[in-house]
Protein backbone atom coordinates (compact mmCIF):
# COMPACT_ATOMS: atom_id res chain seq x y z
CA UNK A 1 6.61 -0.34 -43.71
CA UNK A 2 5.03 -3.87 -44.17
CA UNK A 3 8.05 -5.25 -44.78
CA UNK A 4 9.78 -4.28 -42.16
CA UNK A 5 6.83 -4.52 -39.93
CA UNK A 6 7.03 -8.12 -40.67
CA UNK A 7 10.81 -8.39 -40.40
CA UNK A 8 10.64 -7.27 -36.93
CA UNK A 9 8.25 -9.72 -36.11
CA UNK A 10 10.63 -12.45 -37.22
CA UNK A 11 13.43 -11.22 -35.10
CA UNK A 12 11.04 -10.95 -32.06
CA UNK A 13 9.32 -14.51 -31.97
CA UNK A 14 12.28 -16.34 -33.05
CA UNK A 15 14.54 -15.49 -30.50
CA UNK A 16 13.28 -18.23 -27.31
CA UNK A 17 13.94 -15.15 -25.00
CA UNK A 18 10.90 -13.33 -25.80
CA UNK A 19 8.66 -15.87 -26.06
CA UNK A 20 9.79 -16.38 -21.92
CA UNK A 21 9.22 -12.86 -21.11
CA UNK A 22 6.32 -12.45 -22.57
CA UNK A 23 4.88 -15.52 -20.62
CA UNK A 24 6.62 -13.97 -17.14
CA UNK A 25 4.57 -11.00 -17.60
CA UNK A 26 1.33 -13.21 -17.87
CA UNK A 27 2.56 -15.23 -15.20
CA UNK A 28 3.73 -12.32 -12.78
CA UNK A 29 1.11 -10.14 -13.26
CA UNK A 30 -1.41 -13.02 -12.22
CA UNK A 31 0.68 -14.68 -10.05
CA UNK A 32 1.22 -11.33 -7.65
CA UNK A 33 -2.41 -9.95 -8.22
CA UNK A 34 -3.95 -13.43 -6.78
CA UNK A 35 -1.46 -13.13 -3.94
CA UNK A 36 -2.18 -9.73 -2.98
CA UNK A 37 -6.32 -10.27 -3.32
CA UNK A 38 -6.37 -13.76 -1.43
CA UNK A 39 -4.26 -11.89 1.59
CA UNK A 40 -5.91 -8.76 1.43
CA UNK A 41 -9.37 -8.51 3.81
CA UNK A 42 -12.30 -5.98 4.42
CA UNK A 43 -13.86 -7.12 7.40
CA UNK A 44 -16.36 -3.99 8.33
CA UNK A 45 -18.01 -2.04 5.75
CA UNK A 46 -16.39 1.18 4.43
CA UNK A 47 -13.06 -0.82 5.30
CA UNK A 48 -11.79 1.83 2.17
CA UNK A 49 -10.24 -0.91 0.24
CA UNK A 50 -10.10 -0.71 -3.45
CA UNK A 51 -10.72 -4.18 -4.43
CA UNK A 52 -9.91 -3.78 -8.17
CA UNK A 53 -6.52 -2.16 -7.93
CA UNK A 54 -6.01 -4.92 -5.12
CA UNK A 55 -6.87 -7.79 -8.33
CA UNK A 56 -4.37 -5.63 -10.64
CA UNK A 57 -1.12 -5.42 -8.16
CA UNK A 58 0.65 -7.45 -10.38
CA UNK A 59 0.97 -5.04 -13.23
CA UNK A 60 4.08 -3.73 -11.00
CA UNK A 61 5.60 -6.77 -11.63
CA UNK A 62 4.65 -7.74 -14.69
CA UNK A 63 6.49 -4.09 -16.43
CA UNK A 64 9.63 -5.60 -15.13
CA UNK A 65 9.14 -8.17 -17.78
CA UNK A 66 7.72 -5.79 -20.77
CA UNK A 67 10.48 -3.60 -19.81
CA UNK A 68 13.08 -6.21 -20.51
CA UNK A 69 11.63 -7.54 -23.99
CA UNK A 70 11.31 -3.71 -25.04
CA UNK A 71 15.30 -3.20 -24.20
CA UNK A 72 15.98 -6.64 -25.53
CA UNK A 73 14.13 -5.56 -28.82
CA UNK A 74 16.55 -2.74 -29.84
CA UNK A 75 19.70 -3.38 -27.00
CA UNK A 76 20.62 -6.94 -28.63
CA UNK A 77 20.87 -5.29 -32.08
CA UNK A 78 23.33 -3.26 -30.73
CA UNK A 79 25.07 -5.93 -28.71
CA UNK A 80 26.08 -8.60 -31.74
CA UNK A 81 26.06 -5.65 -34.77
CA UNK A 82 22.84 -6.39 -36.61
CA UNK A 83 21.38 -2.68 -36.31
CA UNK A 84 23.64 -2.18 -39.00
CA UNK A 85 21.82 -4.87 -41.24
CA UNK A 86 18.96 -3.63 -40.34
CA UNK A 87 19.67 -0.09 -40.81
CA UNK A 88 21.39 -1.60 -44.43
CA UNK A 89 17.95 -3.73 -45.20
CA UNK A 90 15.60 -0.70 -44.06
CA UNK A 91 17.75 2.91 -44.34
CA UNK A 92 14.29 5.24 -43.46
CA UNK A 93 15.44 5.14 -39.86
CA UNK A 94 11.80 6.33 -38.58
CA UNK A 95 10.42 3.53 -40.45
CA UNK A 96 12.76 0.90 -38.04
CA UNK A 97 11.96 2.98 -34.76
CA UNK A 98 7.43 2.57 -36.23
CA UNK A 99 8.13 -1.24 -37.34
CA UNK A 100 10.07 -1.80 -33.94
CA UNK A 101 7.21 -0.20 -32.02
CA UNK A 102 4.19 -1.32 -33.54
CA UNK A 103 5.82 -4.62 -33.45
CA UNK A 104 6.28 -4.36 -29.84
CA UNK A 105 3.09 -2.92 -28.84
CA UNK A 106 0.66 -5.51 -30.55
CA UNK A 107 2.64 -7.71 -28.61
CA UNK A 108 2.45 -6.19 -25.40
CA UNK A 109 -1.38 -5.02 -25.60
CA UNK A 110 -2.51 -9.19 -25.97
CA UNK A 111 -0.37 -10.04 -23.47
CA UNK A 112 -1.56 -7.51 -21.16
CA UNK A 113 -4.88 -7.92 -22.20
CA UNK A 114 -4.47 -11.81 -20.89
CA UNK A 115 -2.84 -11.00 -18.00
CA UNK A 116 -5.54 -7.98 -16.62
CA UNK A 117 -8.11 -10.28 -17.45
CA UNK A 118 -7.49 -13.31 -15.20
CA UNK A 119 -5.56 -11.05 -12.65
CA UNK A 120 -9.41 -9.73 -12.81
CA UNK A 121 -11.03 -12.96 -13.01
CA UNK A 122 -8.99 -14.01 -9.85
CA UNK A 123 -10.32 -11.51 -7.89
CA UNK A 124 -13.26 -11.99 -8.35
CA UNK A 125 -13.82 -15.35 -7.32
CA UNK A 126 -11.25 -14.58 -3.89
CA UNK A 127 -12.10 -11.37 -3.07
CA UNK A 128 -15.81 -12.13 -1.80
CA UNK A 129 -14.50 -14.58 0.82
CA UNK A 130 -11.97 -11.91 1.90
CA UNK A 131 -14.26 -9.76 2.92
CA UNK A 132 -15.09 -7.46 0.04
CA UNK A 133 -19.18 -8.30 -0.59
CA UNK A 134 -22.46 -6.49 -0.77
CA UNK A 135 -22.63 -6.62 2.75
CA UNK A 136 -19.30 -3.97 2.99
CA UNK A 137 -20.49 -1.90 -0.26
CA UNK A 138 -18.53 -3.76 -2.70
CA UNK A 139 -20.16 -5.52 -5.85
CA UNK A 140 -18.26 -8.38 -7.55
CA UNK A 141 -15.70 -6.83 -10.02
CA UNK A 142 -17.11 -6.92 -13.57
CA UNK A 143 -16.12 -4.72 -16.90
CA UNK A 144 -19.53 -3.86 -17.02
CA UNK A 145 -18.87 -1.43 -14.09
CA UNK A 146 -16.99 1.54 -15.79
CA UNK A 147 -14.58 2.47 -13.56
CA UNK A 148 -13.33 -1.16 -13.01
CA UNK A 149 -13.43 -1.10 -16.51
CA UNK A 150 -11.35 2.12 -16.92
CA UNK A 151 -8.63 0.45 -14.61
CA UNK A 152 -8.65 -2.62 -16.94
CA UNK A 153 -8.10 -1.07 -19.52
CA UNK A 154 -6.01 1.62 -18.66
CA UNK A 155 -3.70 -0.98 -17.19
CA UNK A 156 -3.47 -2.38 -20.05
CA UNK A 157 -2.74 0.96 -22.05
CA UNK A 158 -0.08 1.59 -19.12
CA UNK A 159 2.09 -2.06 -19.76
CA UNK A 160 2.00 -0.75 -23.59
CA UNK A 161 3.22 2.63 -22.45
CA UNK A 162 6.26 1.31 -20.36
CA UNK A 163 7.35 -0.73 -23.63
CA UNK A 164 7.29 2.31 -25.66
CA UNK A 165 8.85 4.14 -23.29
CA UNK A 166 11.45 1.13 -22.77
CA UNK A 167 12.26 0.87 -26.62
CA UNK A 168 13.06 4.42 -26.73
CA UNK A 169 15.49 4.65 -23.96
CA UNK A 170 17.11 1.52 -25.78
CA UNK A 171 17.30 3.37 -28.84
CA UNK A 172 18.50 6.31 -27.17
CA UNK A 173 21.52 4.87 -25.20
CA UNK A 174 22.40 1.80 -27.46
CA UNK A 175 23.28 -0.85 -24.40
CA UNK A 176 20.50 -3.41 -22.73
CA UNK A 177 22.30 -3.52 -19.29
CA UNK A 178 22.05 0.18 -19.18
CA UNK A 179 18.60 0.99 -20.58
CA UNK A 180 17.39 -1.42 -18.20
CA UNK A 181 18.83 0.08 -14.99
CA UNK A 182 17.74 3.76 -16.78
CA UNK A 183 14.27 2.28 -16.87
CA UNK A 184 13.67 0.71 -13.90
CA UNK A 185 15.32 3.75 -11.67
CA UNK A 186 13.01 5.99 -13.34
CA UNK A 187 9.87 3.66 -12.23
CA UNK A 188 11.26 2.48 -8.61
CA UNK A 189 13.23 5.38 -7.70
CA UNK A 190 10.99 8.44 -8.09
CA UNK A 191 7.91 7.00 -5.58
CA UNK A 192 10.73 5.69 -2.98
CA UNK A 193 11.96 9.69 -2.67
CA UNK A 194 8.31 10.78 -2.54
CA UNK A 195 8.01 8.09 0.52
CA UNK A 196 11.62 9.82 2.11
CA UNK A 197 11.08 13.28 1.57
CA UNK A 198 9.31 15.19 4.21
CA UNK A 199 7.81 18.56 2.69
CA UNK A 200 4.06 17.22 2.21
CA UNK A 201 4.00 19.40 -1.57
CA UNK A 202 7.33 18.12 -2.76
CA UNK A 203 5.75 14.48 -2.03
CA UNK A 204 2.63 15.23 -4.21
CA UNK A 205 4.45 16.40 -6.51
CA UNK A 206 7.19 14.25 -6.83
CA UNK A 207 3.99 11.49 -7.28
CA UNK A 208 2.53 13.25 -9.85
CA UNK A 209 5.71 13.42 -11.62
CA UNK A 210 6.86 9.68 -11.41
CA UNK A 211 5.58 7.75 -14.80
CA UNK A 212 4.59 4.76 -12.25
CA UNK A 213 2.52 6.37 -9.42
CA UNK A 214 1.07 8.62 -12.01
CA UNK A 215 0.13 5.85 -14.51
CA UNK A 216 -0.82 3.64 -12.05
CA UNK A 217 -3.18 6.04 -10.93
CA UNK A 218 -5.70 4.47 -13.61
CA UNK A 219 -6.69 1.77 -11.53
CA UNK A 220 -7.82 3.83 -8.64
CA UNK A 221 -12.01 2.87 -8.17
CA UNK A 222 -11.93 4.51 -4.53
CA UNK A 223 -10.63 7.27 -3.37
CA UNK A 224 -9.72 8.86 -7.22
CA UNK A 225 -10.32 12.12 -5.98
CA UNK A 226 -7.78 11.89 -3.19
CA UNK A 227 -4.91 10.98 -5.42
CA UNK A 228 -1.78 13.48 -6.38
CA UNK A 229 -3.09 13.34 -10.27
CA UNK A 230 -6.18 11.89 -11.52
CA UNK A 231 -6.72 8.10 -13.35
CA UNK A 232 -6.64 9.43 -16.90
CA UNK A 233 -4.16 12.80 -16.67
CA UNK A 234 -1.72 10.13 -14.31
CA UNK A 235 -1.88 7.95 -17.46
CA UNK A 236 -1.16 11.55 -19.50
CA UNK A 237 1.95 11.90 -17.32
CA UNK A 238 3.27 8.64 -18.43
CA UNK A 239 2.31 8.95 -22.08
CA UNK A 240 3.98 12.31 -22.46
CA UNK A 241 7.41 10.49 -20.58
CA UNK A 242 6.76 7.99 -23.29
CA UNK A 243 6.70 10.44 -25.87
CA UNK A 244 9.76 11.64 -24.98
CA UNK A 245 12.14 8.71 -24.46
CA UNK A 246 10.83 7.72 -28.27
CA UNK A 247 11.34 11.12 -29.40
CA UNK A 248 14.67 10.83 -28.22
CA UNK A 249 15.42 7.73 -29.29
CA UNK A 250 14.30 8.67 -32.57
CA UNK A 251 16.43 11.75 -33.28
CA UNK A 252 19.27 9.80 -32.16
CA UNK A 253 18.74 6.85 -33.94
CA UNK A 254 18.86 8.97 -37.13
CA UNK A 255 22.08 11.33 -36.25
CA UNK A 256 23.90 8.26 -35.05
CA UNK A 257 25.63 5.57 -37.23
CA UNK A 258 24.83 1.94 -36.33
């Protein structure tokens, strides 16, 4: 397992491409989160903002990116024939699909950990000046407060969650261009019916459902108990998608020659 822990490693930080996605999803997540708190205003107390998730916008974005370096990660094996070195250098199969994931994950987690941070930082040197103060009922974000601290982490936990999720949709279908459109129509698509359809209950539940609204839900700091699903069981939702796309991936990845 160490071994091919560390072969994966190789593969991922030699190849320029993933060093550049891994910096967009710093810089998008960041970049988008600054934008949205330095536009965003509260300008009367109990203006029912939600300042943190405001700061943390960006994440939206910045899954585009881990989305693509999670595809890339299994999709370009496919694409120019090394799986089958691979599969030749490590035959446990399940041991690949671990290496491939753990790999992928500790990557993930310290970028995402960078990324919440100053999106976090960010807002809370702008958001004051916006409108969001003491005066209105709204402290300066800090991870000292736990449920600001619950949405930074559990935004973190959800970037990890779309890579795993990512990775085993690659696995499972074997082409980057495809996985990619899979993933991204099962994150975009599923909240744009929920905004279309008009039956109030098939709306909540077609939220609750959707591994984006749902684990997105974690950053919620007002309001929580108005949502479809709450911050942790929304992150649930999207872990047990996860689960599945790697189960998936994994049976298939075994049954299937490279």
């Amino acid at each position: 397992m160490r071994r091919a822990g560390h072969a994966e490693w190789t593969k991922l930080r030699t190849d320029a491409a993933n060093g550049w996605l891994v910096l967009s999803l710093v810089a998008l997540t960041v970049a988008v989160g600054a934008g949205v708190a330095m536009t965003s205003r509260c300008d009367v107390r109990g203006c029912g903002g939600d300042p943190t998730r405001l700061s943390l916008t960006g994440v939206m974005a910045g899954q585009v990116a881990v989305a693509v370096l999670a595809v890339l990660a299994a999709g370009n094996e496919y694409g120019t024939g090394m799986m089958r070195t691979t599969l030749t250098a490590v035959p446990r199969r399940l041991t690949v699909l671990f290496s491939k994931a753990a790999v992928l994950t500790a990557v993930t987690l310290a970028a995402a950990t960078v990324s919440v941070l100053g999106s976090l930082l960010i807002g809370r040197l702008v958001e004051p000046g916006r409108g969001f103060t003491p005066e209105h009922g709204y402290a300066a974000l800090s991870l000292t407060d736990g449920p600001t601290l619950r949405a930074a982490a559990g935004s973190v936990l959800y970037l990890a969650l779309i890579g795993l999720l990512s990775l085993g949709l690659a696995l499972a279908v074997r082409n980057s261009a495809t996985a990619i459109g899979l993933v991204l129509a099962l994150l975009f698509v599923l909240p744009v019916l929920a905004q279309v359809v008009a039956d109030p209950d098939w709306q909540r539940h077609l939220r609750q459902f959707s591994p984006m609204t749902a684990g997105l839900a974690v950053q919620a700091t007002v309001g929580a108990d108005r949502l479809p699903v709450g911050p942790w069981q929304g992150l649930g939702v999207l872990t047990l998608w996860t689960v599945a796309a790697l189960t998936a991936g994994g049976r298939l990845l075994r049954s299937r020659d490279a």
